[in-house]
Protein backbone atom coordinates (compact mmCIF):
# COMPACT_ATOMS: atom_id res chain seq x y z
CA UNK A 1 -78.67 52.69 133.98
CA UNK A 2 -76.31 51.02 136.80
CA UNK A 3 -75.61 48.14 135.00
CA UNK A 4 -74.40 50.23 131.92
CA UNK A 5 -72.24 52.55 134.43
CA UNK A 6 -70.77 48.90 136.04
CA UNK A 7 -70.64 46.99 133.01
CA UNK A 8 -66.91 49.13 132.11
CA UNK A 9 -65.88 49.12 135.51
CA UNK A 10 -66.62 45.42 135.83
CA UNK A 11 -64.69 44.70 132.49
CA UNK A 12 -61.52 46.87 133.60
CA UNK A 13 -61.17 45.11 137.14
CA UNK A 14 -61.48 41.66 135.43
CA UNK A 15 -58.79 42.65 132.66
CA UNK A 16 -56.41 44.37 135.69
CA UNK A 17 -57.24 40.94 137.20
CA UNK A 18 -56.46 38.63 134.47
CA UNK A 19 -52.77 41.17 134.05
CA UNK A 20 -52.52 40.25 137.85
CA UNK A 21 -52.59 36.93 138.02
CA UNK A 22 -48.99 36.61 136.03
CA UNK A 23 -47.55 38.96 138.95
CA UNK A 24 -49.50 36.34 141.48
CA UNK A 25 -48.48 33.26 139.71
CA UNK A 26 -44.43 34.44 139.80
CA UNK A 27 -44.73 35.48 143.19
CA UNK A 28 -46.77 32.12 145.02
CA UNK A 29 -43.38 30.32 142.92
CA UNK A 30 -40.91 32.31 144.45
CA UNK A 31 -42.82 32.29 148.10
CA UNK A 32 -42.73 28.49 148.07
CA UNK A 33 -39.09 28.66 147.38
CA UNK A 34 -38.37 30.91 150.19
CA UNK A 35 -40.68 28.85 152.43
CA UNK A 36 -38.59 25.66 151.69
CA UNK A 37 -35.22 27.40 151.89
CA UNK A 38 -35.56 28.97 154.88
CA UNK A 39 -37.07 25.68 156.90
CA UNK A 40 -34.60 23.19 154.59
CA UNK A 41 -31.68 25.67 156.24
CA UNK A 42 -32.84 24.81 159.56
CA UNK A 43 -34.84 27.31 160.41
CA UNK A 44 -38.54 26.77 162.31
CA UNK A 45 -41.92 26.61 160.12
CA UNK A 46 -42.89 29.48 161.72
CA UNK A 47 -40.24 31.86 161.00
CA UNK A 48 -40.68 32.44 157.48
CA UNK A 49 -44.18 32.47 157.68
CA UNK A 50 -44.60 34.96 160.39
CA UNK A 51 -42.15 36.98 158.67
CA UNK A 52 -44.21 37.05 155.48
CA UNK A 53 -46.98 38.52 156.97
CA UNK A 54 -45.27 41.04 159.19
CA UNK A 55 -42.26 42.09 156.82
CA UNK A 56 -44.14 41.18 153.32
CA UNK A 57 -40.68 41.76 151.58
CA UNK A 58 -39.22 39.19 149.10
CA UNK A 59 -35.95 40.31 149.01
CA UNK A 60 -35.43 41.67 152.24
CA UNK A 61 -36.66 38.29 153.41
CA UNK A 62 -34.03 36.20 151.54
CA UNK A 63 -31.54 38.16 152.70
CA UNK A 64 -32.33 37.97 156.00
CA UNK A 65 -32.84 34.84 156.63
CA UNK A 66 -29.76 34.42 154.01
CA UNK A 67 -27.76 36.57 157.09
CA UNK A 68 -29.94 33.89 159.64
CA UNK A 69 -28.65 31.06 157.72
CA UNK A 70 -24.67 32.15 157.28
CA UNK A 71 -24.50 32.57 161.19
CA UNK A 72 -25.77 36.12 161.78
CA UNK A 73 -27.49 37.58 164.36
CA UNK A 74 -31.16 39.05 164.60
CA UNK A 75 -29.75 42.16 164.49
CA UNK A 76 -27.70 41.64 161.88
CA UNK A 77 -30.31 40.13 159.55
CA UNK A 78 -33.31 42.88 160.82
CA UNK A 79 -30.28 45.44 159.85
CA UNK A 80 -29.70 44.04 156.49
CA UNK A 81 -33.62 43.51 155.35
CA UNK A 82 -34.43 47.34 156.57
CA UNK A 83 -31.56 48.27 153.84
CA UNK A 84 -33.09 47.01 151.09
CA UNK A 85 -36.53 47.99 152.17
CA UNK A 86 -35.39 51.68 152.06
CA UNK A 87 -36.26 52.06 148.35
CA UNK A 88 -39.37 51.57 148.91
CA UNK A 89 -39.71 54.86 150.65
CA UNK A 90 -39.70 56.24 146.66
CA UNK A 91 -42.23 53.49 145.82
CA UNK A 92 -44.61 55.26 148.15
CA UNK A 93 -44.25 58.59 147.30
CA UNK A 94 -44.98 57.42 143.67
CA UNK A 95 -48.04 55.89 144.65
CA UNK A 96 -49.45 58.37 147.48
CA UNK A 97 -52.12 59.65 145.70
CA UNK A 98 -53.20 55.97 144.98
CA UNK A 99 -53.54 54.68 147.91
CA UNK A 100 -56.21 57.32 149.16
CA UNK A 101 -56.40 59.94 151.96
CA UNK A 102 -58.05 57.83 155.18
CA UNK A 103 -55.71 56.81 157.79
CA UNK A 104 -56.70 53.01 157.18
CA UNK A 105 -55.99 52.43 153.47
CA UNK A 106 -53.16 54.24 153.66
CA UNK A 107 -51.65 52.21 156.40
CA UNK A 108 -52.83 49.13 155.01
CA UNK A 109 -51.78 50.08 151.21
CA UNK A 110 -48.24 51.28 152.95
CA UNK A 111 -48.02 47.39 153.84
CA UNK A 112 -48.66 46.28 150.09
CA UNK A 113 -46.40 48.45 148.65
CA UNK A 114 -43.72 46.21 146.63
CA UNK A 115 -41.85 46.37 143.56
CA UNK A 116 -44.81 44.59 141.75
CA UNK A 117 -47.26 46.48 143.13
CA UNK A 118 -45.91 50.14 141.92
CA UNK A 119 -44.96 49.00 138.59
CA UNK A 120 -48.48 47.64 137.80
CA UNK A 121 -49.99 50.32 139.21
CA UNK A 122 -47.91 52.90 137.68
CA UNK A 123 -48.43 51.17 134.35
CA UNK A 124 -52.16 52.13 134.17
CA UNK A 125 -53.47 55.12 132.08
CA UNK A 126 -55.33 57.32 134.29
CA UNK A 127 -55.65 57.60 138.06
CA UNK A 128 -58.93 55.42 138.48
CA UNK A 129 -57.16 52.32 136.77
CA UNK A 130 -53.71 52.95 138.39
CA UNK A 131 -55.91 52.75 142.28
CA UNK A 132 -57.64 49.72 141.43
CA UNK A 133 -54.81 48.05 139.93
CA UNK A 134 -52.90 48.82 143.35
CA UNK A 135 -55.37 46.82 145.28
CA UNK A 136 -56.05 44.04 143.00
CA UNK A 137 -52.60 43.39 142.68
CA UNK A 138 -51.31 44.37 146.12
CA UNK A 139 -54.62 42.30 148.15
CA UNK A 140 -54.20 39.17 145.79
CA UNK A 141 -50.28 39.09 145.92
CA UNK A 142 -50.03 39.49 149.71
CA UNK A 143 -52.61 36.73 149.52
CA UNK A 144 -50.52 34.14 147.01
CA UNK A 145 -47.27 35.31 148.76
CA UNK A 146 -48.11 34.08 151.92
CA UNK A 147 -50.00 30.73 150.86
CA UNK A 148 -46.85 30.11 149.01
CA UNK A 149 -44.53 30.34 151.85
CA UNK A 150 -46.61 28.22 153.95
CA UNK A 151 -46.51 25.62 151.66
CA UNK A 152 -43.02 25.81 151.14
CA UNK A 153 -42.17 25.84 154.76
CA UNK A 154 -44.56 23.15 155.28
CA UNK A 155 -42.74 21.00 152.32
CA UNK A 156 -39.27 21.59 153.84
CA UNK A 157 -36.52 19.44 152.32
CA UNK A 158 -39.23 17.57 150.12
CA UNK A 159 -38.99 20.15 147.04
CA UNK A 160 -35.18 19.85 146.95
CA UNK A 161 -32.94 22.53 145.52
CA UNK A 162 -34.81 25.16 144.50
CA UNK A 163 -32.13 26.97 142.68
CA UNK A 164 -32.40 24.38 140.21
CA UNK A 165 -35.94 25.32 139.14
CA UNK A 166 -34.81 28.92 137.61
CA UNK A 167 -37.16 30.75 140.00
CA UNK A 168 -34.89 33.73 140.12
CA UNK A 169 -35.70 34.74 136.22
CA UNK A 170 -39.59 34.99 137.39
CA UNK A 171 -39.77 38.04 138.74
CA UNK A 172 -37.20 40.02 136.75
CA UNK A 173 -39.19 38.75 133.72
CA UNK A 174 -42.84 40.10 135.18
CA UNK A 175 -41.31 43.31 136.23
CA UNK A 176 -39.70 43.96 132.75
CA UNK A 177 -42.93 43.04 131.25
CA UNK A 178 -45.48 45.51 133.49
CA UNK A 179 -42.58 48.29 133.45
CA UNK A 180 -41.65 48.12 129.07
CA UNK A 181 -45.25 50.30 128.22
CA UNK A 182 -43.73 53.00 130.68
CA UNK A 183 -40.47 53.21 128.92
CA UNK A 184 -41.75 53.32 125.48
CA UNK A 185 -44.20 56.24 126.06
CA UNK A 186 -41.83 58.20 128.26
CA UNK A 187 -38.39 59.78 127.64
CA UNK A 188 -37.47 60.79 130.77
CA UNK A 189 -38.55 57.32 132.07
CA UNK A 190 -35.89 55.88 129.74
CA UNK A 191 -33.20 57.70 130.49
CA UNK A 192 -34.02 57.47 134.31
CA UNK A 193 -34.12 53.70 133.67
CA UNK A 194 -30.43 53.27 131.79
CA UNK A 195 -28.61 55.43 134.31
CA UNK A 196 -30.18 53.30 137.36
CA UNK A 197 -29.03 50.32 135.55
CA UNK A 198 -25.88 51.17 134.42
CA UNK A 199 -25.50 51.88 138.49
CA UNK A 200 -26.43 48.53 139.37
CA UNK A 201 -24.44 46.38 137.06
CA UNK A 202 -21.17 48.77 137.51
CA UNK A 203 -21.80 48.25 141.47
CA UNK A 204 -22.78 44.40 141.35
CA UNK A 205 -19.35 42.81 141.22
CA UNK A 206 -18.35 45.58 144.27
CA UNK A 207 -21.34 46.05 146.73
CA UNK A 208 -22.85 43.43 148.78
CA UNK A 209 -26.42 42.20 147.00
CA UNK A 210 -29.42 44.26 147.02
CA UNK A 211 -27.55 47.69 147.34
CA UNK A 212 -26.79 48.12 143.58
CA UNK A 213 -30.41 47.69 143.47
CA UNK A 214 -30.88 50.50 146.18
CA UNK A 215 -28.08 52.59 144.81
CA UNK A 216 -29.70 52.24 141.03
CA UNK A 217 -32.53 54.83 142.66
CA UNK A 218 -30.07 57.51 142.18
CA UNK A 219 -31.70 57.34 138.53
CA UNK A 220 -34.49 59.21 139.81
CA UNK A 221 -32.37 62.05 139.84
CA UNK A 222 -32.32 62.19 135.78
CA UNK A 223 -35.93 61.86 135.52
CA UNK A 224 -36.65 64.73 137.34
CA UNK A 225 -34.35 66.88 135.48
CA UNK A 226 -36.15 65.71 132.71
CA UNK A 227 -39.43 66.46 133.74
CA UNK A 228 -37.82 70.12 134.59
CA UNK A 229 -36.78 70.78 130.68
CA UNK A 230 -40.44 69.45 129.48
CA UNK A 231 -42.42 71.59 131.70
């Protein structure tokens, strides 16, 4: 009788874990790159990788140590990666319930949340799948992330320009993938979507990077007054 009530649950994590493993894969490609910009800029080994553990941020992370890199200060590069970490103040009210009610996961899952995270979580059916997809994905990224700055800091100057490698597209392309099934089933998703990006790209040749990104949240506004005219 318990291996019949396991046998699903053991399917579904190995399926959320198989969906993962593209999220892990972009990710440990884009951490090495980080890893090997930030030391090939002149930075210590230990600076990105200490910051990958304590910040766990990818884009708040290049653009600090972009800031680090261009002459700024600590404070000026602490100042910039807390602005682009903002959004993700509406990541976790999305996934609250997800994360559980004890003190420790929720600290702990507070610490995974990430763009990658919340989209694969939110893409799950029902509330079960959408927890255990949080921690799959959020545990085993954290995990690649940080093996794949270490090895980029470690390989310093040896992997050359990274730029050349097309690592930017990786993520963009995962996100649109975990984020499409969302979009097609919901209305007020859609429209929520088009205004936040019609925010970014009018504000991208304008604002300084990442806060078209952070500004493009202001399309949450239209998907709740659509989920005021459905109710």
């Amino acid at each position: 009788m318990r291996t019949a009530e396991r046998t699903p649950r053991g399917h579904a994590r190995t399926d959320l874990i198989r969906d993962a493993s593209l999220v892990w894969l972009a990710s440990g490609v884009v951490g090495v790159s980080f890893g090997a910009i930030a030391v090939a800029g002149g930075l210590p080994v230990w600076v990105p990788v200490v910051m990958s553990l304590v910040v766990y941020a990818g884009s708040a992370q290049f653009s600090a140590v972009g800031v680090l890199l261009a002459g700024g200060g600590p404070l000026a590069a602490a100042a910039t990666g807390l602005l682009l970490n903002t959004r993700t103040a509406a990541y976790s009210l999305a996934v609250a319930e997800t994360l559980g009610r004890g003190r420790l996961s929720r600290f702990v899952g507070a610490h995974l949340v990430t763009d990658e995270t919340v989209a694969f979580a939110l893409a799950q059916p029902d509330p079960v799948r959408r927890r255990t997809a949080f921690w799959v994905s959020g545990l085993g990224l954290f995990a690649v992330w940080n093996t794949g700055v270490a090895i980029g800091a470690l390989a310093g100057d040896a992997i050359g320009d990274t730029a050349r490698y097309g690592l930017d597209a990786a993520f963009p392309a995962v996100l649109m993938a975990l984020v499409l099934p969302a979009l097609r089933a919901d209305s007020a998703v859609r429209r929520s979507a088009l205004l936040g990006a019609a925010l970014a790209l009018a504000l991208t040749p304008v604002a300084p990077a990442g806060v078209p990104v952070l500004l493009a949240l202001a399309g949450l506004l239209a998907y709740g007054r659509g989920r005021g005219r459905t109710a």
